[in-house]
C-alpha atoms as a PDB file:
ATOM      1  CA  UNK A   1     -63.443   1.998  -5.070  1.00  0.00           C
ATOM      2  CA  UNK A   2     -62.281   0.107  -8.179  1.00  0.00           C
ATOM      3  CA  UNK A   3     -60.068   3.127  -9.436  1.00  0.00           C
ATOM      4  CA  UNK A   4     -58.109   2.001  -5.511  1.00  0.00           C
ATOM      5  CA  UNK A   5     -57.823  -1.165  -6.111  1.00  0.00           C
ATOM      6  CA  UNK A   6     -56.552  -1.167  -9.851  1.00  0.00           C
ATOM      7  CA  UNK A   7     -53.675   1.292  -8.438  1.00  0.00           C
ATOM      8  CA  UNK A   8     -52.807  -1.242  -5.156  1.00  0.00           C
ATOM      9  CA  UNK A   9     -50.309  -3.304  -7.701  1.00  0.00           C
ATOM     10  CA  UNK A  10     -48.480  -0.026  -8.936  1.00  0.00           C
ATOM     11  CA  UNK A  11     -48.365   0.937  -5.003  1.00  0.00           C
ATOM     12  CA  UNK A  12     -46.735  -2.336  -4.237  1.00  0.00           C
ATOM     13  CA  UNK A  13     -44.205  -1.761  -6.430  1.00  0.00           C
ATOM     14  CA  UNK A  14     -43.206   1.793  -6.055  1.00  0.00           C
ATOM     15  CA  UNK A  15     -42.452   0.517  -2.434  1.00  0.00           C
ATOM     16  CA  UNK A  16     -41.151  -2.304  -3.355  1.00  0.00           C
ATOM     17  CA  UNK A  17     -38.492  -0.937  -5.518  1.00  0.00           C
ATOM     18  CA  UNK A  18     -37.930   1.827  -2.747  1.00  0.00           C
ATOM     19  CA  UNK A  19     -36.945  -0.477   0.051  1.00  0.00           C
ATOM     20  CA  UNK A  20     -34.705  -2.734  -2.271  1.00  0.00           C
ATOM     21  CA  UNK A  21     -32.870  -0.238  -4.163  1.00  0.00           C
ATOM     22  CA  UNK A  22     -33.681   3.585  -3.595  1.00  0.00           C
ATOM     23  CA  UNK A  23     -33.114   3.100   0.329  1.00  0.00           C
ATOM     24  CA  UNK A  24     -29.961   1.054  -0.047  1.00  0.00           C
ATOM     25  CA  UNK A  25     -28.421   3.297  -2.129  1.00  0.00           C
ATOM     26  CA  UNK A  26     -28.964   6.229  -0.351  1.00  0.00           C
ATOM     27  CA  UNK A  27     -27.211   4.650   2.987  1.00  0.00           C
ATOM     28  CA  UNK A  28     -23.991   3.976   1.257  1.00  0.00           C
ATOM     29  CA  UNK A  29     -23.937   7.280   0.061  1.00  0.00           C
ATOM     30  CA  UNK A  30     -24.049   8.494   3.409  1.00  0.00           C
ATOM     31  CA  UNK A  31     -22.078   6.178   4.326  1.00  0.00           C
ATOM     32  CA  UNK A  32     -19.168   7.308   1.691  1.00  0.00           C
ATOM     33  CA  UNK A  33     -19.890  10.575   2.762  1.00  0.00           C
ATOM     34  CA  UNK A  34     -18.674  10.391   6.466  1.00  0.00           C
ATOM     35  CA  UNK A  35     -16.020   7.726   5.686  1.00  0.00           C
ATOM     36  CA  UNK A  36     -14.598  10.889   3.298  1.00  0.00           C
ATOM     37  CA  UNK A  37     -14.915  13.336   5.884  1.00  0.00           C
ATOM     38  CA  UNK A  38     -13.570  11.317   8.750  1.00  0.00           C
ATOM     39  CA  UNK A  39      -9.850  10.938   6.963  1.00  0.00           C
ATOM     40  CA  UNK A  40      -7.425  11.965   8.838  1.00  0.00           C
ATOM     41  CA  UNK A  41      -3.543  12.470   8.502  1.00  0.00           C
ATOM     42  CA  UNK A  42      -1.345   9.319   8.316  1.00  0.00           C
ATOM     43  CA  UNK A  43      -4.367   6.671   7.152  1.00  0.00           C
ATOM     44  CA  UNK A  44      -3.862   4.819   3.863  1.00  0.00           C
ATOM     45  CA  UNK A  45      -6.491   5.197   1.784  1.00  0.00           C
ATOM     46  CA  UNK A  46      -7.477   4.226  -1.946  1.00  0.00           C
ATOM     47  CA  UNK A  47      -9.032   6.489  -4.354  1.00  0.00           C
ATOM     48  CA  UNK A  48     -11.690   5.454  -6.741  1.00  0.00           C
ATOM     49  CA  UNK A  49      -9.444   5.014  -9.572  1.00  0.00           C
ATOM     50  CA  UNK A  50      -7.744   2.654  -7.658  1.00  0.00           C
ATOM     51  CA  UNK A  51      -4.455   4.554  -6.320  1.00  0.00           C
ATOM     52  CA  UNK A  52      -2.973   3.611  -3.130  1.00  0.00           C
ATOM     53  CA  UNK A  53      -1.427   6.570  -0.961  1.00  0.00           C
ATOM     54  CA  UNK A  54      -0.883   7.932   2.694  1.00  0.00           C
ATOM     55  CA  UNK A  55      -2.795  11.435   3.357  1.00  0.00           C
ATOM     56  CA  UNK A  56       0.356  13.671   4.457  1.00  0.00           C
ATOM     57  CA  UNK A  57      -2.016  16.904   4.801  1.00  0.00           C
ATOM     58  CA  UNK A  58      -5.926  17.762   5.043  1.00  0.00           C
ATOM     59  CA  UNK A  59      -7.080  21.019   3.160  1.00  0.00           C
ATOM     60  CA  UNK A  60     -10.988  22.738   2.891  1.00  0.00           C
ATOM     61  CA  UNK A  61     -11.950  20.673  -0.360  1.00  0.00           C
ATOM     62  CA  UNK A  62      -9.214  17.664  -0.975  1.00  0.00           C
ATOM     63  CA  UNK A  63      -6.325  16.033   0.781  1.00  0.00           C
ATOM     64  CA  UNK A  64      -2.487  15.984  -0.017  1.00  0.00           C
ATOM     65  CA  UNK A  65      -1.419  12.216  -0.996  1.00  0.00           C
ATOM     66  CA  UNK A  66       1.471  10.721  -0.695  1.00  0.00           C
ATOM     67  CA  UNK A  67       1.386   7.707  -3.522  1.00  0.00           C
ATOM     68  CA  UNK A  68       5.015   7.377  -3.191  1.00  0.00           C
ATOM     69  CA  UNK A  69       8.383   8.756  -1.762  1.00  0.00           C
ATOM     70  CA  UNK A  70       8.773  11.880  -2.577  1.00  0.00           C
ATOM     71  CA  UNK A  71       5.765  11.907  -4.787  1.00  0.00           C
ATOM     72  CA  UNK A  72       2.602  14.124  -3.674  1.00  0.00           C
ATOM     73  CA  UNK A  73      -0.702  14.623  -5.518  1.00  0.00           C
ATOM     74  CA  UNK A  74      -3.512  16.913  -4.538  1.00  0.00           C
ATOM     75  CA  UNK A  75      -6.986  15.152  -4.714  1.00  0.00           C
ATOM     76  CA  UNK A  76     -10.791  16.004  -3.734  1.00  0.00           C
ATOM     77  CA  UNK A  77     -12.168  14.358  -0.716  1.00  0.00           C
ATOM     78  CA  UNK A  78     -15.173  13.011  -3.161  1.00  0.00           C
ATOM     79  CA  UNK A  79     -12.384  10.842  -4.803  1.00  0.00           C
ATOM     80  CA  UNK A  80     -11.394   8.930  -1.357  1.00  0.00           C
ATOM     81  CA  UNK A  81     -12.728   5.198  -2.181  1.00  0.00           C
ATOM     82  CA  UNK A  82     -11.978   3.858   1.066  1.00  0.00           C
ATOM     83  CA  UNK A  83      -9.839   3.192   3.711  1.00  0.00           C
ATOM     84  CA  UNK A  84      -7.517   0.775   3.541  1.00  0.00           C
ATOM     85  CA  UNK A  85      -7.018  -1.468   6.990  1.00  0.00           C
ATOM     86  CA  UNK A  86      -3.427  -2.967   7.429  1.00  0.00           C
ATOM     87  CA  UNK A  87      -3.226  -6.498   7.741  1.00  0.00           C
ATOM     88  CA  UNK A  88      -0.901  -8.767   9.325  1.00  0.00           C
ATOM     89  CA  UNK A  89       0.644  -9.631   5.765  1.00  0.00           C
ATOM     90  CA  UNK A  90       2.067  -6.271   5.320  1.00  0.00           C
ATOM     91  CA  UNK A  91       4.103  -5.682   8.451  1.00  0.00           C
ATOM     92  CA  UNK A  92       7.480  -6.540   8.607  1.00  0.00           C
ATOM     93  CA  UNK A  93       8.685  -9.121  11.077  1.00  0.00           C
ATOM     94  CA  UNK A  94      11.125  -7.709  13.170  1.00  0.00           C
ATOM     95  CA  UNK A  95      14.582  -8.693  14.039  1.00  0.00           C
ATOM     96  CA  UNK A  96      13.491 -11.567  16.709  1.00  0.00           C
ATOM     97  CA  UNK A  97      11.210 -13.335  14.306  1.00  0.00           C
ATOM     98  CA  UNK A  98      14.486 -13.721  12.208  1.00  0.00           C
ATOM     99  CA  UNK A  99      17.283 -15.031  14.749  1.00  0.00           C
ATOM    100  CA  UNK A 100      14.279 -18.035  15.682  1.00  0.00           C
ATOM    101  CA  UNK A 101      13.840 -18.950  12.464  1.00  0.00           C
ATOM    102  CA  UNK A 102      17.798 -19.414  11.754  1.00  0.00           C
ATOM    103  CA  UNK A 103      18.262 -21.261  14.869  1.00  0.00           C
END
């Protein structure tokens, strides 16, 4: 019965360092996983090393990415960092939005 209880502490924190950082860690894994598998054609994306580009073309293992005009780079799906969201910032106003503010 003591040999139990002089183990309970090293218990405790095997689970404890489980749920805070072996559990975590494994969710954004599979998390990055299905955000890699779920690109599709046309999405801006950035890769891990930090390069923006459009995906022009999906193949078996990696994606075709456009980074700029003209310019188009083969990558692995592993290297997808995320997807990037646009935000209001980066559209262009269009022509209306210009005649009120010269008026």
């Amino acid at each position: 019965m003591e040999g139990i209880v002089s183990l309970l502490p090293l218990v405790a924190i095997a689970l404890l360092f489980w749920l805070l950082i072996i559990r975590p860690a494994s969710k954004r894994q599979k998390d990055q996983a299905r955000m890699q598998s779920a690109v599709t054609v046309g999405e801006q994306v950035m890769l891990t090393s930090g390069i923006f580009g459009t995906v022009t073309e999906l193949t078996d293992d990696g994606l075709l990415l456009e980074i700029a005009p003209g310019v188009v780079v083969r990558v692995a799906r592993g290297a997808v960092g995320s997807i990037v969201q646009r935000d209001e910032s980066e559209i262009e106003p269009n022509d209306g939005d210009a005649e009120s503010e010269s008026n």
